[in-house]
Protein backbone atom coordinates (compact mmCIF):
# COMPACT_ATOMS: atom_id res chain seq x y z
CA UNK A 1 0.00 0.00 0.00
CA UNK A 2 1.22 3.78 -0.95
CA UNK A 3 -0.38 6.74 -0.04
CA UNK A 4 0.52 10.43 -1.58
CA UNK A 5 -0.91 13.77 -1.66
CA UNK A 6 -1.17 15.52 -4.81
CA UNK A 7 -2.71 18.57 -6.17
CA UNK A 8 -3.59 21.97 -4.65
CA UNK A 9 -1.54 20.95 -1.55
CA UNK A 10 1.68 19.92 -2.66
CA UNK A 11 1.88 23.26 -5.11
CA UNK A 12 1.48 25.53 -2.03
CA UNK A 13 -1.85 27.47 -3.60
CA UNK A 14 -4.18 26.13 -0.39
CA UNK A 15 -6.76 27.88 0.30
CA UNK A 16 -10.08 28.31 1.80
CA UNK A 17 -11.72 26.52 -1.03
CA UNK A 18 -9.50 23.93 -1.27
CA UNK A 19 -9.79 20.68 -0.86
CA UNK A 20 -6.38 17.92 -0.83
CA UNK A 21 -6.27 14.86 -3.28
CA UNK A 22 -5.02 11.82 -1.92
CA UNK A 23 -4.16 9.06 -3.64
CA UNK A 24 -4.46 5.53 -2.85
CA UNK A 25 -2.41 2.67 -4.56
CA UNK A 26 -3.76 -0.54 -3.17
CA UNK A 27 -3.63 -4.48 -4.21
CA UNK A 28 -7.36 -5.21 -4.55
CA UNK A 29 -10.73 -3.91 -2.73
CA UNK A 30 -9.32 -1.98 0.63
CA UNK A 31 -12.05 -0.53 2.57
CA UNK A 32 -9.90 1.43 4.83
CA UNK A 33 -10.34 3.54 1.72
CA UNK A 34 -13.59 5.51 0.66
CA UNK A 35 -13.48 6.86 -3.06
CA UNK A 36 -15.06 10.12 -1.61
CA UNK A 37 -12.01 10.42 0.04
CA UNK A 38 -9.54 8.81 -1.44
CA UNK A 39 -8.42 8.53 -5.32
CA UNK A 40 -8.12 4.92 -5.07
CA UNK A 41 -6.16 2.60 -7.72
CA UNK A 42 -4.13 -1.14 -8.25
CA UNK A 43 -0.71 -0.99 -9.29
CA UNK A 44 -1.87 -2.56 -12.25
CA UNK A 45 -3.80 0.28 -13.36
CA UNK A 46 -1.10 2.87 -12.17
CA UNK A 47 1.35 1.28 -14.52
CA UNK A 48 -1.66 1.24 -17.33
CA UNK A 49 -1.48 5.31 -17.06
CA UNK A 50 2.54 5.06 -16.78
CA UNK A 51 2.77 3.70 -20.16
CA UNK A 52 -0.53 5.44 -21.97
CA UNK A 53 1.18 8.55 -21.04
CA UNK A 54 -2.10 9.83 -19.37
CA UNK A 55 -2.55 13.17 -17.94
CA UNK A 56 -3.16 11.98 -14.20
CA UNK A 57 -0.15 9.91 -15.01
CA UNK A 58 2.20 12.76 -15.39
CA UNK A 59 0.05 14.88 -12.56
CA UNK A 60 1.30 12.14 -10.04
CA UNK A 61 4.83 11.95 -11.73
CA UNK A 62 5.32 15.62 -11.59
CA UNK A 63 3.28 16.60 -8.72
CA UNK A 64 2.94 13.96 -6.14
CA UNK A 65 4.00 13.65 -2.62
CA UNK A 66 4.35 9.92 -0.79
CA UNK A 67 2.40 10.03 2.21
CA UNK A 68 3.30 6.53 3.71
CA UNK A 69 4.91 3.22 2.12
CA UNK A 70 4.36 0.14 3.36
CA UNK A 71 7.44 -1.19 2.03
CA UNK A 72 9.48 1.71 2.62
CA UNK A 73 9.63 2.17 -1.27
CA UNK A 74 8.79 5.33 -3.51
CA UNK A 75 6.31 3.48 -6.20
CA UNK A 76 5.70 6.42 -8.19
CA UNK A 77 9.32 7.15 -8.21
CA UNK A 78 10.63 3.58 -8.72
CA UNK A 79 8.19 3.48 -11.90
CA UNK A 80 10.29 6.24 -13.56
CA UNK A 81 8.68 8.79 -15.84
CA UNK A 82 5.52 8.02 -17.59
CA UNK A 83 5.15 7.16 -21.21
CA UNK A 84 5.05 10.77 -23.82
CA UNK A 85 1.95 12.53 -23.64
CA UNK A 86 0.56 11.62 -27.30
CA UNK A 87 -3.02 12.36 -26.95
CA UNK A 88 -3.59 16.04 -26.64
CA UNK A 89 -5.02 16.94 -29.82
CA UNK A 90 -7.96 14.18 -29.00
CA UNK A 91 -7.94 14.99 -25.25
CA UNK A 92 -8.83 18.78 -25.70
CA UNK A 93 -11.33 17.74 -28.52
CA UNK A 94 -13.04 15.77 -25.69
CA UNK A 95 -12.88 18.74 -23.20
CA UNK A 96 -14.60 21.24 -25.77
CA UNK A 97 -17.43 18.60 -26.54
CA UNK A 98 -18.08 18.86 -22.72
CA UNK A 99 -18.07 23.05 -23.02
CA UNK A 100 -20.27 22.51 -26.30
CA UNK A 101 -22.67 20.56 -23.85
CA UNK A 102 -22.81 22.71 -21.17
CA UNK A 103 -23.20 25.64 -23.24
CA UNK A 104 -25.97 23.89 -24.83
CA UNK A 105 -27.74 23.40 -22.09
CA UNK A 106 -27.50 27.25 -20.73
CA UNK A 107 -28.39 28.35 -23.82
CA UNK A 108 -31.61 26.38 -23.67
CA UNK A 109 -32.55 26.00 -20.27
CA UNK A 110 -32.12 28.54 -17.15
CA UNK A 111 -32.81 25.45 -14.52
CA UNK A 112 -29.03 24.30 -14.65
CA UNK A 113 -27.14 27.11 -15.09
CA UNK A 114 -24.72 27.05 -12.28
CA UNK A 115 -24.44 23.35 -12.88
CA UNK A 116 -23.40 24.05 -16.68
CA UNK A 117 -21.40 26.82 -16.07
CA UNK A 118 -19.46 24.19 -13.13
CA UNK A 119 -18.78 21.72 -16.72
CA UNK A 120 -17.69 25.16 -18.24
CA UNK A 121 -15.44 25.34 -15.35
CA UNK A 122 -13.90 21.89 -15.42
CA UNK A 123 -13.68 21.67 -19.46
CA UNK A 124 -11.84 24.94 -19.83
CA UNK A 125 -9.09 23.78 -16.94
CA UNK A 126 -8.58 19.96 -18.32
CA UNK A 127 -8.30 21.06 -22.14
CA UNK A 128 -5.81 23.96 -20.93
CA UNK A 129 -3.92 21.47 -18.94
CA UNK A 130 -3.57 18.97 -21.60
CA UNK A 131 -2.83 22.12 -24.39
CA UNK A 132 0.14 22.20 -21.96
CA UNK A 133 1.53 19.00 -21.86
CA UNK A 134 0.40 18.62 -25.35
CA UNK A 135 2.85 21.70 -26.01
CA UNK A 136 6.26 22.72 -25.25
CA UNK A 137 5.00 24.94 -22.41
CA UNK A 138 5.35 23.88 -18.27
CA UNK A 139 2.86 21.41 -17.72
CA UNK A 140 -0.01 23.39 -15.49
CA UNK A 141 -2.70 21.04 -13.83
CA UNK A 142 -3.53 24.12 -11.67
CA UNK A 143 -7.19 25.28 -10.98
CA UNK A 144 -5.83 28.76 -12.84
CA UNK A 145 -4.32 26.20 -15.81
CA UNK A 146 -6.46 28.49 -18.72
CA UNK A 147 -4.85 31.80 -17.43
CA UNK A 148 -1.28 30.38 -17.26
CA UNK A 149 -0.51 29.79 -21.01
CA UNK A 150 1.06 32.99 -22.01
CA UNK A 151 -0.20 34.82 -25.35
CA UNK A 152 -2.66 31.85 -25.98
CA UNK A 153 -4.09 32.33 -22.14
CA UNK A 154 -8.36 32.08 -22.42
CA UNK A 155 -9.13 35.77 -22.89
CA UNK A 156 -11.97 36.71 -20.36
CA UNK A 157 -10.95 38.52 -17.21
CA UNK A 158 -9.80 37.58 -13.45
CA UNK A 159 -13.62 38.15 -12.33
CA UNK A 160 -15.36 36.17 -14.93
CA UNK A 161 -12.89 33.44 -14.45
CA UNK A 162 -13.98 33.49 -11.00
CA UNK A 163 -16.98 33.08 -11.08
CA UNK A 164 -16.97 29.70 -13.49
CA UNK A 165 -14.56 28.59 -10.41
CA UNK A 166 -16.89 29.54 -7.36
CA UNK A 167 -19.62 27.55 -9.87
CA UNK A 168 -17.15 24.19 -10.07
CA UNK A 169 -16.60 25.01 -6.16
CA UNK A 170 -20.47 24.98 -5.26
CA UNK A 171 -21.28 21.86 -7.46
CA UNK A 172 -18.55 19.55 -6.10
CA UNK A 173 -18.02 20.74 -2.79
CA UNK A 174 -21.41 22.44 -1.91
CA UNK A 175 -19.68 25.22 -0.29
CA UNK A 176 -19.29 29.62 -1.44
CA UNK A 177 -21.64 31.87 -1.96
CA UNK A 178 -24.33 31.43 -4.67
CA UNK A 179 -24.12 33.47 -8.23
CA UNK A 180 -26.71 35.40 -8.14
CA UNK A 181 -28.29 36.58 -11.71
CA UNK A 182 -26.02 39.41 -12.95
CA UNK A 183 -22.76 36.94 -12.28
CA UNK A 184 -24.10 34.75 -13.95
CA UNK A 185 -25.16 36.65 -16.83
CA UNK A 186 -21.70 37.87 -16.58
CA UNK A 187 -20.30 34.42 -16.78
CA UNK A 188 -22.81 33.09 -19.78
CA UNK A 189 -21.78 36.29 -21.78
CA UNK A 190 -18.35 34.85 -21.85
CA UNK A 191 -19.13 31.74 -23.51
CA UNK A 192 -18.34 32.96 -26.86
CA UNK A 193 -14.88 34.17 -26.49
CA UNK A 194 -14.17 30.73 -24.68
CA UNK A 195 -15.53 28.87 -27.78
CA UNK A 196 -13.00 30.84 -29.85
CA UNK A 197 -10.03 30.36 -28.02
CA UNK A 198 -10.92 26.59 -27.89
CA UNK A 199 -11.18 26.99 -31.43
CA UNK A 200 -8.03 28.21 -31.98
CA UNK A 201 -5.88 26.38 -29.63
CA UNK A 202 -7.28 23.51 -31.50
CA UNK A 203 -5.98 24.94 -34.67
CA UNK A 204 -2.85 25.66 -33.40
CA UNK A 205 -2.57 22.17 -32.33
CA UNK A 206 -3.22 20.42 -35.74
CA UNK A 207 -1.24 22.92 -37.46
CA UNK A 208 1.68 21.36 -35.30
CA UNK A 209 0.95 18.28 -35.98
CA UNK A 210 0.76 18.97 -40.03
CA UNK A 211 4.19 20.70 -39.91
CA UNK A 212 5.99 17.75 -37.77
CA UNK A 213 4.22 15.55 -40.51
């Protein structure tokens, strides 16, 4: 059994919203372990992301902090560095098919709009994480991951990024204060300018890919 922390915690940027990811590397069903709690995965499955060259996988490789070892043994470290990161192009296409969806549903529906604009949230920070392992930049699995990429940074401000954050915030950890109807106005009117940039980092992407080719 292994334990680490990862996340949040182990880059310094706690806070009162945060939360800290542990991660659980067991042999088989351990209930000392609840998934609420815990992220909880066999070694089997560990090495599985080590040589798909995953996201989480090079999260834990380049962010991860052993907690306790049973056999006195680094795992993560022992395991080396995880396969190349190969999948970024289709990754990010998955992340703005979850945007597409949420924005879908705002733009029909006014019942589930802190909800959608949470999946807003979450598919703007994965696709700019994996834009950044994709790319030559630092990797940056940071809850501020969108703002961090330089010139090709999402291009709404501090405040409306905030508010598609306090939305993730209140839909997985049922804790802030509730958006009330001109914030989230606020945050729906950027929707458009977040389509675009997902756009183009796309097409920056595959452009890449065609001149490598």
């Amino acid at each position: 059994m292994h334990i680490y922390a990862f996340g949040s915690v182990c880059r310094g940027e706690v806070d009162a919203s945060s939360d800290i990811d542990m991660l659980a590397i067991v042999n088989g069903y351990d209930s000392r372990f609840n998934p609420s709690d815990y992220s909880v995965y066999s070694y089997g499955r560990i090495h599985d992301l080590w040589n798909q060259g995953n996201p989480f996988a090079w999260h834990l490789f380049l962010e991860s902090k052993l907690v306790y070892s049973q056999d006195d043994i680094d795992f993560l470290k022992s395991i080396g560095e995880p396969s190349s990161y190969n999948s970024g192009i289709e990754d990010c296409e998955k992340f703005r098919e979850i945007f597409l969806s949420a924005k879908e549903s705002i733009d029909s529906s006014d019942l589930t709009e802190i909800f959608d604009l949470s999946s807003v949230f979450l598919a703007v920070r994965n696709f700019a994480t994996c834009y950044s392992l994709h790319s030559e930049l630092t990797p940056d699995f940071s809850r501020n991951s969108a703002r961090n990429l330089g010139n090709h940074s999402i291009p709404i401000d501090a405040s409306t990024y905030s508010l598609l954050e306090r939305s993730r915030v209140l839909c997985t950890r049922g804790i802030g204060e509730i958006l009330n109807s001109a914030e989230i106005d606020q945050a729906k009117n950027a929707l458009g300018e977040i389509d675009s940039w997902m756009t183009g980092i796309l097409k920056i992407m595959k452009n890449d890919i065609y001149e490598r080719i």
